[in-house]
N, C-alpha and C. Protein backbone atom coordinates (compact mmCIF):
# COMPACT_ATOMS: atom_id res chain seq x y z
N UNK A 1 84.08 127.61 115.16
CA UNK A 1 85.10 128.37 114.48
C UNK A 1 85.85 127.46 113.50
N UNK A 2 85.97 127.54 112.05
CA UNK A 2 86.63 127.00 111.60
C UNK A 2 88.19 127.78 110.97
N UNK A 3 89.15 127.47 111.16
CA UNK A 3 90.67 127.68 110.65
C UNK A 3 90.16 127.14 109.23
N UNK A 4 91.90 128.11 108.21
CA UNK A 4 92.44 128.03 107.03
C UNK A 4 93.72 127.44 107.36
N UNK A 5 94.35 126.70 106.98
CA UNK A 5 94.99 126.07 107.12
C UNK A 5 95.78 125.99 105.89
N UNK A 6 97.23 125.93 105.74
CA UNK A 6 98.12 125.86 104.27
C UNK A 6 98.82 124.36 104.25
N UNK A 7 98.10 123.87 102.84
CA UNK A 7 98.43 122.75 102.69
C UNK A 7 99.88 122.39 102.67
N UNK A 8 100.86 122.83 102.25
CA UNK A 8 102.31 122.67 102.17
C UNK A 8 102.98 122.53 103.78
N UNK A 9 102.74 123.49 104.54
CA UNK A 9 103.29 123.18 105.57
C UNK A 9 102.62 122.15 106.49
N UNK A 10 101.67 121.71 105.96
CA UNK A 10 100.85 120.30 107.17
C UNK A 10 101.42 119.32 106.30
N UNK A 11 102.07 118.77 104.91
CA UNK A 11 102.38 117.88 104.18
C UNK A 11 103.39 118.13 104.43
N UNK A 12 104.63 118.69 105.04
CA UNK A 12 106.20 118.94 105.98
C UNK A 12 105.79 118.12 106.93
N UNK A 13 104.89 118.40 107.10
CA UNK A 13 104.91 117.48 109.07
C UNK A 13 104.30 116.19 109.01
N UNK A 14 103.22 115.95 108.06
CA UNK A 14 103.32 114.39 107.94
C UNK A 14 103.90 113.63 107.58
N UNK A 15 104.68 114.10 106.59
CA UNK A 15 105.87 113.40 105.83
C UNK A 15 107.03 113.20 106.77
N UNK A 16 107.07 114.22 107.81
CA UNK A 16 108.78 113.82 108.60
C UNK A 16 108.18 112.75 109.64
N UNK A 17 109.27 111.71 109.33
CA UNK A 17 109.23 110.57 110.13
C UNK A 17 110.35 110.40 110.86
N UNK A 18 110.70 111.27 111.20
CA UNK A 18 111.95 111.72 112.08
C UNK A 18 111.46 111.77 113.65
N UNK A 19 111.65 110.02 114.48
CA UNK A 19 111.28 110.33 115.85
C UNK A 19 111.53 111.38 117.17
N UNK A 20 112.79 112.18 116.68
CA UNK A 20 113.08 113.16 117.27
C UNK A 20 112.56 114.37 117.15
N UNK A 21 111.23 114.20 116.26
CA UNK A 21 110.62 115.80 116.21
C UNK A 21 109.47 115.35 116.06
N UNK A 22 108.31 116.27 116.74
CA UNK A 22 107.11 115.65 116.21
C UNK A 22 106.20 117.39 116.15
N UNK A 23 105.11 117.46 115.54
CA UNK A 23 104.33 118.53 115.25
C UNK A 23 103.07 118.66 115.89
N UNK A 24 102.50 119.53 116.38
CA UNK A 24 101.59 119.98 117.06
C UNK A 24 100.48 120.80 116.11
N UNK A 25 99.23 120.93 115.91
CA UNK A 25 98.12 121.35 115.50
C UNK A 25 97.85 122.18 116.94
N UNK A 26 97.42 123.93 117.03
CA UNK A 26 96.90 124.41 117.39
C UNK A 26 95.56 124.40 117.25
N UNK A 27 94.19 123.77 117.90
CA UNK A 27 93.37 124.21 117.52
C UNK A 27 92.57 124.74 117.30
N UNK A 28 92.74 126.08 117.81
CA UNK A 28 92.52 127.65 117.90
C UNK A 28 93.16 128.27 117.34
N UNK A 29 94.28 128.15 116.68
CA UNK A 29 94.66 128.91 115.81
C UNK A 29 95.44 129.05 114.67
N UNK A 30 95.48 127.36 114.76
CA UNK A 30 95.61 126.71 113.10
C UNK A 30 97.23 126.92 112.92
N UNK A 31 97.39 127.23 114.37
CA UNK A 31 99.01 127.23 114.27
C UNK A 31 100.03 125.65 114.20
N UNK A 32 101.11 125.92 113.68
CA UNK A 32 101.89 124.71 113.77
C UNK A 32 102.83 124.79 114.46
N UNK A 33 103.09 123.82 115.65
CA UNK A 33 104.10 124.08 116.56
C UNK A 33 105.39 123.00 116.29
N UNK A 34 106.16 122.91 116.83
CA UNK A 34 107.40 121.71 116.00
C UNK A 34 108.08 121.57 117.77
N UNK A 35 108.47 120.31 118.09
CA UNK A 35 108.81 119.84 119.67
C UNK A 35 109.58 119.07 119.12
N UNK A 36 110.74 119.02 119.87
CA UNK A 36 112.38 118.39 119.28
C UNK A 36 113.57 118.77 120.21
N UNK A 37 114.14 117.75 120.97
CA UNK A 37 114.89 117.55 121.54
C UNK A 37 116.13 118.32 121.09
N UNK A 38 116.04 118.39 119.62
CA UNK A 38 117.17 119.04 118.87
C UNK A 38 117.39 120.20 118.73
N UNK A 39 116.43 121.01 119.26
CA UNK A 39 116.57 122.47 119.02
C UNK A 39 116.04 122.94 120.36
N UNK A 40 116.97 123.81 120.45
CA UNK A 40 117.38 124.83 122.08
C UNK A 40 115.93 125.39 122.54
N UNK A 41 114.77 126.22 121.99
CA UNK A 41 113.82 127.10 122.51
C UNK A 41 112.78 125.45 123.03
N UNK A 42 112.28 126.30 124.00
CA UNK A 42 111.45 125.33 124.82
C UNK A 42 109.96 125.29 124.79
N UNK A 43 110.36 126.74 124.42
CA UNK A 43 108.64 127.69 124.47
C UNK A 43 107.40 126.85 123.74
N UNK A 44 107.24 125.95 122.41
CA UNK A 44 106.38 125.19 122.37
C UNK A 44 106.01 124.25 123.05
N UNK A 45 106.93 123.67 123.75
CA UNK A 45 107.01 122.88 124.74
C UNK A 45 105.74 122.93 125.49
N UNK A 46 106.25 124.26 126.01
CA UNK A 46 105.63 124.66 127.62
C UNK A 46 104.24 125.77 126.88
N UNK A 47 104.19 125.53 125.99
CA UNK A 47 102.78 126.37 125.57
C UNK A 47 101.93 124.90 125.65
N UNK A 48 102.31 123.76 125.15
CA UNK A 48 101.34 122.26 125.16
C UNK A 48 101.48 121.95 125.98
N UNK A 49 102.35 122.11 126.69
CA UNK A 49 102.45 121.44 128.77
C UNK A 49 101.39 122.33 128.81
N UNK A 50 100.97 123.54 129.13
CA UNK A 50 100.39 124.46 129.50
C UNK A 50 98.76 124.01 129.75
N UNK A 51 98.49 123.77 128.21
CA UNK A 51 97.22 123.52 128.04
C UNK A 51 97.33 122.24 126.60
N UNK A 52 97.41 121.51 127.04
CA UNK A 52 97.46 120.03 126.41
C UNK A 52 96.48 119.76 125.23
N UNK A 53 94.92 119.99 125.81
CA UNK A 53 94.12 119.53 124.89
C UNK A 53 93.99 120.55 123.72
N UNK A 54 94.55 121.60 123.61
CA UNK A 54 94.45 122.53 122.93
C UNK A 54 94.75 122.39 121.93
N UNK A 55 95.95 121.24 121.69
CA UNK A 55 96.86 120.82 120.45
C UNK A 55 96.34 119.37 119.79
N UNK A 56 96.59 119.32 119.21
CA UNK A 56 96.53 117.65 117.92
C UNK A 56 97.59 117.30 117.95
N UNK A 57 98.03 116.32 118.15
CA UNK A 57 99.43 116.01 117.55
C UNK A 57 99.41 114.94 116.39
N UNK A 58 100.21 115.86 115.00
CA UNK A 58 99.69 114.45 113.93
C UNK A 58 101.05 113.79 113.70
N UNK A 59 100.52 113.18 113.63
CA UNK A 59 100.93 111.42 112.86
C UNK A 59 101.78 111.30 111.83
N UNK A 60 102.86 111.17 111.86
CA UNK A 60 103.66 110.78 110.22
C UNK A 60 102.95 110.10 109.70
N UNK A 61 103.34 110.24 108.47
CA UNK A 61 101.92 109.15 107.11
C UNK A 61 103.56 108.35 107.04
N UNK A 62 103.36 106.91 107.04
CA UNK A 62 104.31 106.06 107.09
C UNK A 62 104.66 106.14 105.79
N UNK A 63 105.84 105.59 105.33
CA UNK A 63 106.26 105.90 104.35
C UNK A 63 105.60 104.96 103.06
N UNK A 64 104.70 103.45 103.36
CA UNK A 64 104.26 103.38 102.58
C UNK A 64 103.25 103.80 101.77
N UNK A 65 102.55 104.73 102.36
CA UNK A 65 101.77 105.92 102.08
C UNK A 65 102.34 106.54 100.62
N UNK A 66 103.42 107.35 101.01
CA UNK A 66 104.00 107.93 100.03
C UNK A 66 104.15 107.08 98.93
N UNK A 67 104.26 105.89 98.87
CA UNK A 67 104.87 105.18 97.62
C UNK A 67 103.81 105.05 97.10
N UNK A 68 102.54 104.79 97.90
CA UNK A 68 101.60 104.67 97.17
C UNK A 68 101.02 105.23 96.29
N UNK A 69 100.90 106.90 96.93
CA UNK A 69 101.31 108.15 96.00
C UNK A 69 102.01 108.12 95.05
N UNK A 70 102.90 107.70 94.96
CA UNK A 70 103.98 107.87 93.57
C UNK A 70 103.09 106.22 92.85
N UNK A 71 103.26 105.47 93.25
CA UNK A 71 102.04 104.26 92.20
C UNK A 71 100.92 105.07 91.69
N UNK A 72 100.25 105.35 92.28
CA UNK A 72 98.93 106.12 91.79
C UNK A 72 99.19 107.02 90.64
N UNK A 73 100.11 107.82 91.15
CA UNK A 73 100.35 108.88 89.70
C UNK A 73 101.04 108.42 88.79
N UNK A 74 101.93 107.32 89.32
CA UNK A 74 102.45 106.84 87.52
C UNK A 74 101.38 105.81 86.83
N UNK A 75 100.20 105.32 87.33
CA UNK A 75 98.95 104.61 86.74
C UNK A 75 98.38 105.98 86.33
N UNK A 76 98.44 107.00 86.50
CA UNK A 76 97.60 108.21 85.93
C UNK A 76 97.92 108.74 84.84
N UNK A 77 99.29 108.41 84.56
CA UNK A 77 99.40 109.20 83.33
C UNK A 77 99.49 108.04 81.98
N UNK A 78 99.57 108.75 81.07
CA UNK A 78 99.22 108.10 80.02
C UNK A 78 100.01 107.27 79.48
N UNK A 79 99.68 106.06 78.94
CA UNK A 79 101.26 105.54 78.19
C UNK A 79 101.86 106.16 77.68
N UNK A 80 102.96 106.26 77.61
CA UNK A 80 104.46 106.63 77.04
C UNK A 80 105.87 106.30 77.96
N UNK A 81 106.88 107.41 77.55
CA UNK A 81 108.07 107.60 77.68
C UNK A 81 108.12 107.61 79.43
N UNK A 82 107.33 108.59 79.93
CA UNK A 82 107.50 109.01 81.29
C UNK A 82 106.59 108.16 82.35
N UNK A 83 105.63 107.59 81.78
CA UNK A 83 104.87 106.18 82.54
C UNK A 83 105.90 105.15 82.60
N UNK A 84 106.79 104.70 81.50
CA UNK A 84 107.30 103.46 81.42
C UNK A 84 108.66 104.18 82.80
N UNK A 85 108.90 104.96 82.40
CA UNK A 85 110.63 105.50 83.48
C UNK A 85 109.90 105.55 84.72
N UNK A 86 109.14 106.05 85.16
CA UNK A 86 108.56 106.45 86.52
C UNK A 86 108.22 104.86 86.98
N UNK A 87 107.35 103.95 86.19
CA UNK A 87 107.35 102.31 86.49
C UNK A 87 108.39 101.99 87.22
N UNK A 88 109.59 102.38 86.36
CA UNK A 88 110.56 101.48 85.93
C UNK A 88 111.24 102.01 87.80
N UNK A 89 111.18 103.12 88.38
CA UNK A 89 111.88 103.92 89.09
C UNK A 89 111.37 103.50 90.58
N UNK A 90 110.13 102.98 90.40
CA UNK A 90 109.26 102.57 92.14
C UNK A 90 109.27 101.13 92.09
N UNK A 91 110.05 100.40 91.01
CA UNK A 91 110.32 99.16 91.43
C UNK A 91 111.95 98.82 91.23
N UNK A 92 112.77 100.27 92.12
CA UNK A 92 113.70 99.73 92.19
C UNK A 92 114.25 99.96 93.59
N UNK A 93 115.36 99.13 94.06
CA UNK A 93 115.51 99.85 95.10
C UNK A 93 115.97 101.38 95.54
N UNK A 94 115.09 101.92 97.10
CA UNK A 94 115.21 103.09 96.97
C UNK A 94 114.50 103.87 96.07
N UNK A 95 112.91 103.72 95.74
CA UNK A 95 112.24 104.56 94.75
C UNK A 95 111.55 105.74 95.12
N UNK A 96 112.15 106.33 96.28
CA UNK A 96 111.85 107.63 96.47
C UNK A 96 113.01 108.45 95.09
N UNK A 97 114.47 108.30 95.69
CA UNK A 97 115.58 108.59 95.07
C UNK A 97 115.37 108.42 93.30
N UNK A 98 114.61 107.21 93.08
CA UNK A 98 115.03 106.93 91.36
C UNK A 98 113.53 108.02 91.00
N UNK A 99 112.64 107.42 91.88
CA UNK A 99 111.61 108.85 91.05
C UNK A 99 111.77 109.78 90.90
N UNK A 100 112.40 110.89 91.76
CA UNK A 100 112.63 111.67 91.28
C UNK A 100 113.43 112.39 90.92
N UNK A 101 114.58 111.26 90.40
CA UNK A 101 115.51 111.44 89.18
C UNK A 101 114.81 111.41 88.15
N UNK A 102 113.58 110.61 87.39
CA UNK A 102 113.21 110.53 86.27
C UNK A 102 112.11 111.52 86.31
N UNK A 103 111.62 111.87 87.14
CA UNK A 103 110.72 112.97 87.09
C UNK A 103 110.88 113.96 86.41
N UNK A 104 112.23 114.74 86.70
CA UNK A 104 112.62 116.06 86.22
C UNK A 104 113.05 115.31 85.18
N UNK A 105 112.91 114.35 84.45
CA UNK A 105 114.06 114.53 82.95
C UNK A 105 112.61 114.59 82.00
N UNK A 106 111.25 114.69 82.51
CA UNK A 106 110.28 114.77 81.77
C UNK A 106 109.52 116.31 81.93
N UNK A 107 110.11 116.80 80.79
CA UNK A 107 109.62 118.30 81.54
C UNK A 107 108.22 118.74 81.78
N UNK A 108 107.77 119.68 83.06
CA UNK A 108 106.43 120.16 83.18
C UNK A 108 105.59 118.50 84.23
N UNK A 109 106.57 117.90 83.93
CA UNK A 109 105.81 116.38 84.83
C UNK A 109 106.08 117.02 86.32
N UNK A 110 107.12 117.75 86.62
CA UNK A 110 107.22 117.59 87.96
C UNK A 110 106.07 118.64 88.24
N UNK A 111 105.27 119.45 87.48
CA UNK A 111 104.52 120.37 88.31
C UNK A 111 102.84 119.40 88.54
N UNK A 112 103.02 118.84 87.42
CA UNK A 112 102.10 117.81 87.42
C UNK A 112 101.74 116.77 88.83
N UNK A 113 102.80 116.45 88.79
CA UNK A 113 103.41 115.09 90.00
C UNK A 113 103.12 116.15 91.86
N UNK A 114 103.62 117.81 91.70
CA UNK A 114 103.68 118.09 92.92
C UNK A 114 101.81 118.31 93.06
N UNK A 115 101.37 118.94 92.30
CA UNK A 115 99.47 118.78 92.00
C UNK A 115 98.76 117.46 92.83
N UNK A 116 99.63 116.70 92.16
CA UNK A 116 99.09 115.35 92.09
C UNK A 116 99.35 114.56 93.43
N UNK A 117 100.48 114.97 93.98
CA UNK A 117 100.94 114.54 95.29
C UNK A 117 99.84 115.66 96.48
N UNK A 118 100.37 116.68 96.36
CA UNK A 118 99.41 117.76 97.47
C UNK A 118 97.72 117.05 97.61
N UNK A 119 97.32 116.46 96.56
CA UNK A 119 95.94 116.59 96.43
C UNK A 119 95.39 115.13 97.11
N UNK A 120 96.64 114.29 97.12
CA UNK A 120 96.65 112.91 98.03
C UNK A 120 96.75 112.93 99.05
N UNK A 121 97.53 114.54 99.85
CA UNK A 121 97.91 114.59 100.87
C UNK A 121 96.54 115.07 101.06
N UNK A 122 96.29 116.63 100.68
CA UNK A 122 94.76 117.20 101.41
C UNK A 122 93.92 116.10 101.85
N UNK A 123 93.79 114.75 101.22
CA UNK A 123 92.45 114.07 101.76
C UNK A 123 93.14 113.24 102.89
N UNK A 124 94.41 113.38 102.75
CA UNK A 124 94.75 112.25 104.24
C UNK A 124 94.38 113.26 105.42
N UNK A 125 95.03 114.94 104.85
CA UNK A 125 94.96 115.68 106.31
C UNK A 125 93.45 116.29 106.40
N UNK A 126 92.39 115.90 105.79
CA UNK A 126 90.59 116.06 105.76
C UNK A 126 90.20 115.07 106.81
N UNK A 127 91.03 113.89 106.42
CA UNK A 127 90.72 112.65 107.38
C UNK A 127 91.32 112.55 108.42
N UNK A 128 92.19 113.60 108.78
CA UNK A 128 92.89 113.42 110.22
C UNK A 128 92.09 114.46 110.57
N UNK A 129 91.59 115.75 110.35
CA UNK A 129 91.07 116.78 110.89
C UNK A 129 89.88 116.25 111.56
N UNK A 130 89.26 115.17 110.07
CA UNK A 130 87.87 115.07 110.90
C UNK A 130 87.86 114.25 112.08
N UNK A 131 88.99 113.17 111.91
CA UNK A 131 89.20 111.91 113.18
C UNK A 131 89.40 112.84 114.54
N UNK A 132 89.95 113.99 114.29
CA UNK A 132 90.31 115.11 115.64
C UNK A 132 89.33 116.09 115.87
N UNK A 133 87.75 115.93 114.98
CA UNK A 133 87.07 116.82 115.14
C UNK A 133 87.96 118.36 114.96
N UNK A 134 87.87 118.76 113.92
CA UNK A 134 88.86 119.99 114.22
C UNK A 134 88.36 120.31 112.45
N UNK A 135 87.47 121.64 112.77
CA UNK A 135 87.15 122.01 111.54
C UNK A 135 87.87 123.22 110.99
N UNK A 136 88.30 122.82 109.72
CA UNK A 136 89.12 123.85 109.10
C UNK A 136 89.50 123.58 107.29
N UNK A 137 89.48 124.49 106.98
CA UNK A 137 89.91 124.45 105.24
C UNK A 137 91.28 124.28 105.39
N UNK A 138 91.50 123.21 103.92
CA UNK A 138 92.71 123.31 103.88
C UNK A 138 93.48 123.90 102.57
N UNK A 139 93.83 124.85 102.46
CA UNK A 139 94.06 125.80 101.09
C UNK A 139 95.92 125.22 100.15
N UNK A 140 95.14 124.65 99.16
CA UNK A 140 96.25 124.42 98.63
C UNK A 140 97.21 125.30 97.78
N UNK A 141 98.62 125.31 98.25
CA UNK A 141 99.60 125.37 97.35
C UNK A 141 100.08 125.56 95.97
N UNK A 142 99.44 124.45 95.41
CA UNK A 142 99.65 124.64 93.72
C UNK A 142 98.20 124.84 93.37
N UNK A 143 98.15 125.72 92.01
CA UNK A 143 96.86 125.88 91.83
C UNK A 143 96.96 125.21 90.58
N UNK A 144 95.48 124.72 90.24
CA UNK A 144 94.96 123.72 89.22
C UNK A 144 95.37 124.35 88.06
N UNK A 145 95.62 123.68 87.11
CA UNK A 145 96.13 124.33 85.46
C UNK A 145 94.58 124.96 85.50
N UNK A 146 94.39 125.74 84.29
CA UNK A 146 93.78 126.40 83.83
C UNK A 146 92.68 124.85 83.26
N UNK A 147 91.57 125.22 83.11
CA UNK A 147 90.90 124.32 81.98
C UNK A 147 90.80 124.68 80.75
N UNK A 148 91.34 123.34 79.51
CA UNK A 148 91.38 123.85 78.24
C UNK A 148 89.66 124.22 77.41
């Protein structure tokens, strides 16, 4: 049986590196479960107590991951105005924050950049699916510009 799976909400859960919550993969039903001390209902809880192997539990992508992501796409785009600011933004401190301040001052980059990010993520979460044996599509979010 293979699941569809939506890329946006599996790139929420690898990205939070928040030790007080962690995310669960159904793998029967491609569901996403969320377990957290911080919030009152128990019921995911006791659905993975229940039957344990049933679930995946993934992995935050550490945060140097992400930066790497943001390197990659500012080597992708072309020289100019918005290569040199985006450079200028992941070698400063805190370059989550400065990127994407300069992001939006380049217009149409940020739809570019979210493309460009999702499509780094799909192959990390291809490579966790397959490390978990767990076959399933993963349907992305933003759709590709048109071809000119």
């Amino acid at each position: 049986m293979s699941l569809t799976l939506q890329a946006d909400e599996l790139i929420i859960a690898f990205e939070n590196n928040d030790s007080e919550i962690r995310h669960f993969l159904d793998r029967q039903t491609g569901e996403l479960l969320l377990v957290s001390d911080l919030i009152a209902s128990d019921d995911d809880r006791e659905r993975i107590d229940e039957d344990f192997k049933r679930y995946a539990e993934l992995e935050p992508v550490p945060s140097h991951v992400g930066f790497q992501i943001m390197a990659d796409f500012v080597e992708s785009l072309p020289e100019g105005n918005a290569r040199r600011d985006l450079a200028w933004a992941i070698n400063q401190r805190k370059p989550f924050r400065h990127f994407k301040s300069k992001l939006y001052k380049h217009p149409n980059l940020d739809k570019q950049w979210f493309r460009f990010r999702e499509q780094a993520f799909i192959e990390i979460i291809k490579k966790w699916l397959d490390d978990h044996k767990i076959e399933a599509a993963v349907v992305p979010f933003y759709k590709s510009p048109p071809e000119d």
